[in-house]
N, C-alpha and C. Protein backbone atom coordinates (compact mmCIF):
# COMPACT_ATOMS: atom_id res chain seq x y z
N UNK A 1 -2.65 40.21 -53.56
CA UNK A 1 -1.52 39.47 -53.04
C UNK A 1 -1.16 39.96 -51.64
N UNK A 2 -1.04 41.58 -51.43
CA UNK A 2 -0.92 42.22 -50.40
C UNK A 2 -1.58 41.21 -49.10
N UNK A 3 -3.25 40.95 -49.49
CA UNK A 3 -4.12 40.84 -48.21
C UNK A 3 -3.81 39.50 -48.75
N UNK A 4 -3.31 38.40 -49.13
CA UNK A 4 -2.81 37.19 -48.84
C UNK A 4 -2.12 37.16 -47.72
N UNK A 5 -1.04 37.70 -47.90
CA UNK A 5 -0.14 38.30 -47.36
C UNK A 5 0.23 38.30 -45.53
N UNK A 6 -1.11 39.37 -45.50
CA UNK A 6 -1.46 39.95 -44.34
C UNK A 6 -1.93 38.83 -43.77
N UNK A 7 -3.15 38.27 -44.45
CA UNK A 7 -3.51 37.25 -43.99
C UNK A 7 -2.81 35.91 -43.01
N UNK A 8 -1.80 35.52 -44.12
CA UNK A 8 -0.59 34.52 -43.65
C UNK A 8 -0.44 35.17 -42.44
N UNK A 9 0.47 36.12 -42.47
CA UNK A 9 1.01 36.79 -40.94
C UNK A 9 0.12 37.08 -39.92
N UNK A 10 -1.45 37.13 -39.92
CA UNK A 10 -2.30 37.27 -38.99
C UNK A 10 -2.77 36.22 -38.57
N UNK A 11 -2.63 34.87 -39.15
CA UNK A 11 -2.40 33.51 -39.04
C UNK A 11 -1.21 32.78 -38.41
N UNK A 12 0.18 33.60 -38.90
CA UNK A 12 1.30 33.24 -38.03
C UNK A 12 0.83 33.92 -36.85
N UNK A 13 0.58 35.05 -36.23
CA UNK A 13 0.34 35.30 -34.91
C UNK A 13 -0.72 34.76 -33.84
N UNK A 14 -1.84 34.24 -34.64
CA UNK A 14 -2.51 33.33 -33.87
C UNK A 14 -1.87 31.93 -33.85
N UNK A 15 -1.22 31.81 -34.50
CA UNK A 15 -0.13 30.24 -34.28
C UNK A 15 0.97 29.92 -33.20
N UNK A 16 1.03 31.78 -33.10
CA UNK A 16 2.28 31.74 -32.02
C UNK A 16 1.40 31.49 -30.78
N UNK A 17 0.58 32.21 -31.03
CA UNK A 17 -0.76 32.18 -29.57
C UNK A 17 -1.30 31.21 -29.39
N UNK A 18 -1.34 30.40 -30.25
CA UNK A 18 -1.54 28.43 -30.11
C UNK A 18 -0.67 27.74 -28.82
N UNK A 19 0.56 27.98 -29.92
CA UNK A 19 1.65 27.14 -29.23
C UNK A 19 1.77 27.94 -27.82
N UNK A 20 2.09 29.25 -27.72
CA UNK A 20 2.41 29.58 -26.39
C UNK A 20 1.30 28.96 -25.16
N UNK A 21 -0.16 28.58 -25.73
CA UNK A 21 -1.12 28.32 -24.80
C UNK A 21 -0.38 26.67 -24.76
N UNK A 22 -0.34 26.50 -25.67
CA UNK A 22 -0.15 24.69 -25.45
C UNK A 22 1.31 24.66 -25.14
N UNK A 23 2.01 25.36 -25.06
CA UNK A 23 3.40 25.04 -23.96
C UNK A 23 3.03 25.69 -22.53
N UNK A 24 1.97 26.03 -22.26
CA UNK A 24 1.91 26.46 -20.88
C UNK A 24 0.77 25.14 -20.89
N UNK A 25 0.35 24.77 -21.27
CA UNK A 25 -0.57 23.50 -21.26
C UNK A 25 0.58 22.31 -20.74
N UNK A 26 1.71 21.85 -22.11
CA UNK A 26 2.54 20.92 -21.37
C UNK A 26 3.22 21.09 -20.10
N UNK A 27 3.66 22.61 -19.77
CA UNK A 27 4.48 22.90 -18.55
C UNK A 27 2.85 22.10 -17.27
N UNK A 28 2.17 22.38 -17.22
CA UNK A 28 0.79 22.00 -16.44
C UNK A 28 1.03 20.30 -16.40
N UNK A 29 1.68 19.70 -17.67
CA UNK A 29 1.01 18.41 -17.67
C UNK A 29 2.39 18.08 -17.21
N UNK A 30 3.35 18.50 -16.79
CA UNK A 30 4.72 18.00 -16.62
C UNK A 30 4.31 18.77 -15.08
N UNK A 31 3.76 19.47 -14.39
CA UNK A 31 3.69 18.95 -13.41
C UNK A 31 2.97 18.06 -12.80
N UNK A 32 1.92 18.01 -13.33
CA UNK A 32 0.94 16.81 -13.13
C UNK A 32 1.64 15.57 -13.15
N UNK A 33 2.33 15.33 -14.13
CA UNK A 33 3.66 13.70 -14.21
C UNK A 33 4.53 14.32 -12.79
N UNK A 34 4.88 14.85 -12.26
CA UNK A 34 5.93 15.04 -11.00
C UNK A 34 4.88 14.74 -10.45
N UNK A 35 3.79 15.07 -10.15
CA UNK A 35 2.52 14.61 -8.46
C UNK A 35 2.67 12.86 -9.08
N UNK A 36 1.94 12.66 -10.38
CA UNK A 36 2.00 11.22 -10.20
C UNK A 36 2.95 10.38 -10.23
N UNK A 37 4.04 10.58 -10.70
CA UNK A 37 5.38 10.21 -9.93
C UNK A 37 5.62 10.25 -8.57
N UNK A 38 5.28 11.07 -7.45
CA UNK A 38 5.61 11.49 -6.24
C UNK A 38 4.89 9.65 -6.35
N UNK A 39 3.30 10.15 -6.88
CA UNK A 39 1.96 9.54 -5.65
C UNK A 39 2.77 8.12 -6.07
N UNK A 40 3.41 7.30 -7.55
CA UNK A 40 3.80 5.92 -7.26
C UNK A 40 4.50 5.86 -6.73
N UNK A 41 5.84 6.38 -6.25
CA UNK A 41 6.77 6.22 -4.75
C UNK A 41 5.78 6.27 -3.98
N UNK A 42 5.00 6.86 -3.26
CA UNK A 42 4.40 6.43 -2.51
C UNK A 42 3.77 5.07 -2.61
N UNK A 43 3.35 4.41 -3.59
CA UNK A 43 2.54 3.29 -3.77
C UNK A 43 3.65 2.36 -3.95
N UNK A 44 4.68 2.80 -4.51
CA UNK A 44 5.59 1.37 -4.41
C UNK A 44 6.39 1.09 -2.84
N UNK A 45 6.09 2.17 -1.99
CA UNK A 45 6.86 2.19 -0.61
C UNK A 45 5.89 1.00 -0.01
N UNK A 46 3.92 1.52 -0.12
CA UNK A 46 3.27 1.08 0.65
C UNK A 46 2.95 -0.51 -0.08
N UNK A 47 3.49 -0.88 -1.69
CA UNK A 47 3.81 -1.96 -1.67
C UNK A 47 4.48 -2.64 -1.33
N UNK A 48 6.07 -2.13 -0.72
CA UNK A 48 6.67 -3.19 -0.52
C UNK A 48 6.08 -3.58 1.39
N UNK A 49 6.12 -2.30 2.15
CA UNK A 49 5.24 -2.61 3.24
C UNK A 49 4.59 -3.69 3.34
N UNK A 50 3.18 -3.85 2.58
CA UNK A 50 2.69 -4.73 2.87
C UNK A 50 3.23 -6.38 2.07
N UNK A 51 4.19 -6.36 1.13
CA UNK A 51 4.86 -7.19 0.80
C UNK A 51 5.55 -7.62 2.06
N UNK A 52 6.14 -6.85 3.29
CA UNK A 52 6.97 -7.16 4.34
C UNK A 52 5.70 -8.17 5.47
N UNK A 53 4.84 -7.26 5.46
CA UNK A 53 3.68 -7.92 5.95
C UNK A 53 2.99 -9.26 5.96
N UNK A 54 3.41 -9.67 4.78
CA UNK A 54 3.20 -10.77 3.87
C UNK A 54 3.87 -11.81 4.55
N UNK A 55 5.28 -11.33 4.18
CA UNK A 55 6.40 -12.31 5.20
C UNK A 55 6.14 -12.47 6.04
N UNK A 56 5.97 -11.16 6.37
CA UNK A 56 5.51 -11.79 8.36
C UNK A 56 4.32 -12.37 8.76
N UNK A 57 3.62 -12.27 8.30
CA UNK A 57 2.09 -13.06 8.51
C UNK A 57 2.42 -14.50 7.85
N UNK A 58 3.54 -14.93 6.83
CA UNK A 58 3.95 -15.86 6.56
C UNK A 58 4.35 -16.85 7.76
N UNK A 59 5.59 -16.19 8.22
CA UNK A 59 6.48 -16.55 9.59
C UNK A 59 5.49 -16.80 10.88
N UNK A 60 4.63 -16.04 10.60
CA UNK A 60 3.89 -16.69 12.03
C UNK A 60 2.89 -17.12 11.28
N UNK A 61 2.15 -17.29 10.42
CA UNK A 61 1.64 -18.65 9.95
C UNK A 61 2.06 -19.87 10.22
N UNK A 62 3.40 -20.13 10.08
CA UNK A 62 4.53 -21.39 10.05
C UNK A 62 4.50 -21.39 11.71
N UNK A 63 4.91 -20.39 11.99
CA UNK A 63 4.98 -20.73 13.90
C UNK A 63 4.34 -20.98 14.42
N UNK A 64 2.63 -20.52 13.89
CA UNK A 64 1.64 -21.00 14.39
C UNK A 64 1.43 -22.61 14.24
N UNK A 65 1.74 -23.21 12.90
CA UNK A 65 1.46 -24.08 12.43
C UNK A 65 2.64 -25.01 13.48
N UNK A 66 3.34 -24.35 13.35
CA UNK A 66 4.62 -25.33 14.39
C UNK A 66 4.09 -25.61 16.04
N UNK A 67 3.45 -24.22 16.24
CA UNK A 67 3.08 -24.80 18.02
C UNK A 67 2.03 -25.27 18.09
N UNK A 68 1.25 -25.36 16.98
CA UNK A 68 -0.03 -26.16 16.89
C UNK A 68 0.81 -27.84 16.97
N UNK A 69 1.47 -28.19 16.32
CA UNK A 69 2.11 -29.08 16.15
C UNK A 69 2.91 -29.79 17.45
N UNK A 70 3.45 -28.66 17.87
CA UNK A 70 3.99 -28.78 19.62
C UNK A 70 3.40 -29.28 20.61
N UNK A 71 1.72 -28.41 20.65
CA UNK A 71 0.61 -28.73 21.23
C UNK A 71 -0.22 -30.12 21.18
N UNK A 72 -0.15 -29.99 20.11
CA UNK A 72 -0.50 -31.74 19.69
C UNK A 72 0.35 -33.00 20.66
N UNK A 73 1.37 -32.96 20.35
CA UNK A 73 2.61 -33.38 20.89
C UNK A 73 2.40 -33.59 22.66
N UNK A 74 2.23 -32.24 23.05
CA UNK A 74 2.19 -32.21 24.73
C UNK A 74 0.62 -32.75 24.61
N UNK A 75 -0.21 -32.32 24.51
CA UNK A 75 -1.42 -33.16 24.52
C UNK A 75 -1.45 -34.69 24.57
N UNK A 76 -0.91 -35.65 23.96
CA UNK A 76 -0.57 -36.67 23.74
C UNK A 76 0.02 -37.04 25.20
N UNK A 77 1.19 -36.59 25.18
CA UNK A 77 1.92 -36.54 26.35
C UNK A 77 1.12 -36.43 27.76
N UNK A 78 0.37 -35.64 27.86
CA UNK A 78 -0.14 -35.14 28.85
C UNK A 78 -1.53 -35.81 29.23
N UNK A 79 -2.07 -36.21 28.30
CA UNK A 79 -3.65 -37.12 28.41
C UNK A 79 -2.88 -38.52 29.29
N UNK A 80 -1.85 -39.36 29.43
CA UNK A 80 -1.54 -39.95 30.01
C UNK A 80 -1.47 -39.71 31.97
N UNK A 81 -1.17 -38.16 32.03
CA UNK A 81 -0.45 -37.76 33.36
C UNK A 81 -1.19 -36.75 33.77
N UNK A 82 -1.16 -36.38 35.26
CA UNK A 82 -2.03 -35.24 35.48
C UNK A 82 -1.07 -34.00 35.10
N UNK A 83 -2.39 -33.40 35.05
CA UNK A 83 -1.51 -31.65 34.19
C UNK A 83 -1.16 -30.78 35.52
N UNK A 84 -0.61 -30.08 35.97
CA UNK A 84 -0.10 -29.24 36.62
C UNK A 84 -0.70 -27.93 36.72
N UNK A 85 -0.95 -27.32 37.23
CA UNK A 85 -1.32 -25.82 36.94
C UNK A 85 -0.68 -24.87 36.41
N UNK A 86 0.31 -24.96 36.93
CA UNK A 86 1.37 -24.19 36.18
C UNK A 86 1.83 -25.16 34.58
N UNK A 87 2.06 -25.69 34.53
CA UNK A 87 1.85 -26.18 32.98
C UNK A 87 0.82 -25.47 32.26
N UNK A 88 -0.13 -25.34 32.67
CA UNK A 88 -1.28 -24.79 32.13
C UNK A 88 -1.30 -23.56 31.67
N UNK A 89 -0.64 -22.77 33.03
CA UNK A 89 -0.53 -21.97 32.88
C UNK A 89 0.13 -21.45 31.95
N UNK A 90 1.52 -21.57 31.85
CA UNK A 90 2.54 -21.55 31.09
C UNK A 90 2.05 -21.41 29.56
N UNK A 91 1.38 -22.75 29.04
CA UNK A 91 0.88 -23.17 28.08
C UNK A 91 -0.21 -21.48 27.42
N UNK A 92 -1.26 -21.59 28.62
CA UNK A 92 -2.23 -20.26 27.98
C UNK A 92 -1.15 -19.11 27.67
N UNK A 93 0.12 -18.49 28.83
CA UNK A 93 0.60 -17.55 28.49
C UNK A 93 1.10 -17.69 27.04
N UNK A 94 1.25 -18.91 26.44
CA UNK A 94 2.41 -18.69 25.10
C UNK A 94 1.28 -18.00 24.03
N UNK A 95 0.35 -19.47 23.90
CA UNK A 95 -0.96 -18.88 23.58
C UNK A 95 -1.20 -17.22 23.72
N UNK A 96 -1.34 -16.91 24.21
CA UNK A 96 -1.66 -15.56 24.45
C UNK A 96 -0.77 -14.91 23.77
N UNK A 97 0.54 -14.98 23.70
CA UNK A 97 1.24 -13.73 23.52
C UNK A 97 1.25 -14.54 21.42
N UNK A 98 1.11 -15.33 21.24
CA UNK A 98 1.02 -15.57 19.80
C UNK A 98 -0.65 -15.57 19.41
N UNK A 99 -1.58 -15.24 20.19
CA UNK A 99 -2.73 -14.52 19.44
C UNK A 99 -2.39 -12.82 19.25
N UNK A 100 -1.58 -12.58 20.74
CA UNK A 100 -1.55 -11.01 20.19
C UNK A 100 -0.67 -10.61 19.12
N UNK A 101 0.44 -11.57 18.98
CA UNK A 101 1.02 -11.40 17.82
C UNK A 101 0.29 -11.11 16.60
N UNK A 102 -0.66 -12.29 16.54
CA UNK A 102 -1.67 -12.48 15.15
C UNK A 102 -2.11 -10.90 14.97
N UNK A 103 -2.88 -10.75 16.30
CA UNK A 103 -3.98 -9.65 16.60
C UNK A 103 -3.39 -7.89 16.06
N UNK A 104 -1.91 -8.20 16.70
CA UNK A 104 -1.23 -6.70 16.19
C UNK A 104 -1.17 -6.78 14.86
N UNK A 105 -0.42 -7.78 14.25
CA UNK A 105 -0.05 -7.59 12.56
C UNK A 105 -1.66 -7.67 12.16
N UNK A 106 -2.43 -8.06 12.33
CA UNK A 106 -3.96 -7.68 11.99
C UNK A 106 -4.27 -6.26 11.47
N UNK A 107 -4.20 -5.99 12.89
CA UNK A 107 -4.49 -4.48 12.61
C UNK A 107 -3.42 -3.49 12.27
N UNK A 108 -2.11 -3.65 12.15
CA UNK A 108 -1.32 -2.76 10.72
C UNK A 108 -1.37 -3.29 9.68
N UNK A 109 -2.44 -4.57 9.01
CA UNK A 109 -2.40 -4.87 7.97
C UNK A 109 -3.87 -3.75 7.45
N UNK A 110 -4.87 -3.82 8.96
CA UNK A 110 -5.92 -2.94 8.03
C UNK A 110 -5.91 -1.73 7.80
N UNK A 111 -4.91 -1.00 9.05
CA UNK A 111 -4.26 0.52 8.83
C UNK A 111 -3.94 0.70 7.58
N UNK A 112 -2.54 -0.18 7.04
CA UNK A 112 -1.97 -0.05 5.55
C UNK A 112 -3.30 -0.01 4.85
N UNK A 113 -4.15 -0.86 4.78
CA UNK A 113 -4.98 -1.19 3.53
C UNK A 113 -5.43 0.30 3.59
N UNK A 114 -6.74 0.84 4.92
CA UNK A 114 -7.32 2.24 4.95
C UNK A 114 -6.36 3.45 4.36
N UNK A 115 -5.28 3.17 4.15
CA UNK A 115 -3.86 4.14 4.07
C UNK A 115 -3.85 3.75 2.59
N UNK A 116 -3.85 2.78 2.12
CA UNK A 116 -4.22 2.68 0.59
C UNK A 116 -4.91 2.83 0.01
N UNK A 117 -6.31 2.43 0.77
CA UNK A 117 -8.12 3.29 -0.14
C UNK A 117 -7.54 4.91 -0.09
N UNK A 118 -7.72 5.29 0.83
CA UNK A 118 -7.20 7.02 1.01
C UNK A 118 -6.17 7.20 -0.36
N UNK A 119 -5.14 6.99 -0.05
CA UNK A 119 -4.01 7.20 -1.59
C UNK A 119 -5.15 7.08 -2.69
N UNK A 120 -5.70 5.86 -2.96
CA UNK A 120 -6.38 5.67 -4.00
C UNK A 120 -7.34 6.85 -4.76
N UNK A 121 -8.15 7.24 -3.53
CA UNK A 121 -9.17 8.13 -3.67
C UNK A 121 -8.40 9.13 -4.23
N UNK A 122 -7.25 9.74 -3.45
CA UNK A 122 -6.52 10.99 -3.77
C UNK A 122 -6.42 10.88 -4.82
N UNK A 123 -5.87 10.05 -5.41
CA UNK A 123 -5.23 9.85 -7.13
C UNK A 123 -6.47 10.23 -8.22
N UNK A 124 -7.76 9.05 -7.60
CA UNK A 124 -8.62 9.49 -8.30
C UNK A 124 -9.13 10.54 -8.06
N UNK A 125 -9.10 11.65 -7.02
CA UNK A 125 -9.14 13.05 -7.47
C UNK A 125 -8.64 14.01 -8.38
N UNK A 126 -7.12 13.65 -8.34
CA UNK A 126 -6.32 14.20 -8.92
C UNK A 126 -6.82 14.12 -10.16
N UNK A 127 -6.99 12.84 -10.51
CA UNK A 127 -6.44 12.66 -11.98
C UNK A 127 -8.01 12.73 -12.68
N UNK A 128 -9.14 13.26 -11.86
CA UNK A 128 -10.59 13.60 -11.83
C UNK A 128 -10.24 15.15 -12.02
N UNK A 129 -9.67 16.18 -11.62
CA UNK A 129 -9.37 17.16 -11.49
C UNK A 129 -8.27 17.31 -12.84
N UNK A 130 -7.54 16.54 -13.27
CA UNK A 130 -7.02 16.85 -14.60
C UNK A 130 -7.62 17.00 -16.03
């Protein structure tokens, strides 16, 4: 009965040595949930970003679509009468400054995206490393 006994209690002490490993195990996995918590604030910031992006590539979609529409308009107008140079002119500058419009939100749309593969990868390190 004695070495029953003993037994039990040399069994409770490797039990304690269980749990103490597997509460330093959860303390590990509760920080691991704080990084991936951090990393979705980050992912819901750089969602709404490019959600803003959205809009705006919306808005000048529509503006585009509107001075296309404008253009049409003076074209019409203008196939009747001689054009001016400065009309012309005028005309390329608008042009111009609404391709560079296009051209900038372009390229902070592909920054964000490269800024999101990167996050991505990280995560899948992380969570490769867990």
């Amino acid at each position: 009965m004695e070495e029953i006994i003993k037994k039990m209690k040399d069994h409770d002490g490797q039990f304690d040595i269980i749990n103490k490993k597997l509460d330093k195990h959860d303390e590990k996995f509760d920080i691991i949930n704080k990084k991936l918590d951090k990393h979705d604030e980050r992912f819901d910031i750089m969602t709404k970003k490019l959600e803003e992006h959205d809009d705006q590539l919306d808005i000048i979609a529509r503006t585009v679509a509107e001075h296309t529409e404008r253009f049409d308009r003076m074209e019409d107008k203008l196939d009747g009468m001689a054009t001016k140079i400065d009309d012309v002119s005028r005309i390329m500058d608008t042009l111009d400054k609404i391709v560079g419009l296009a051209n900038k939100n372009e390229e902070e749309i592909k920054v964000l995206a490269y800024n999101h593969k990167n996050l991505d990868r990280r995560v899948e390190l992380l969570e490769a490393n867990i």
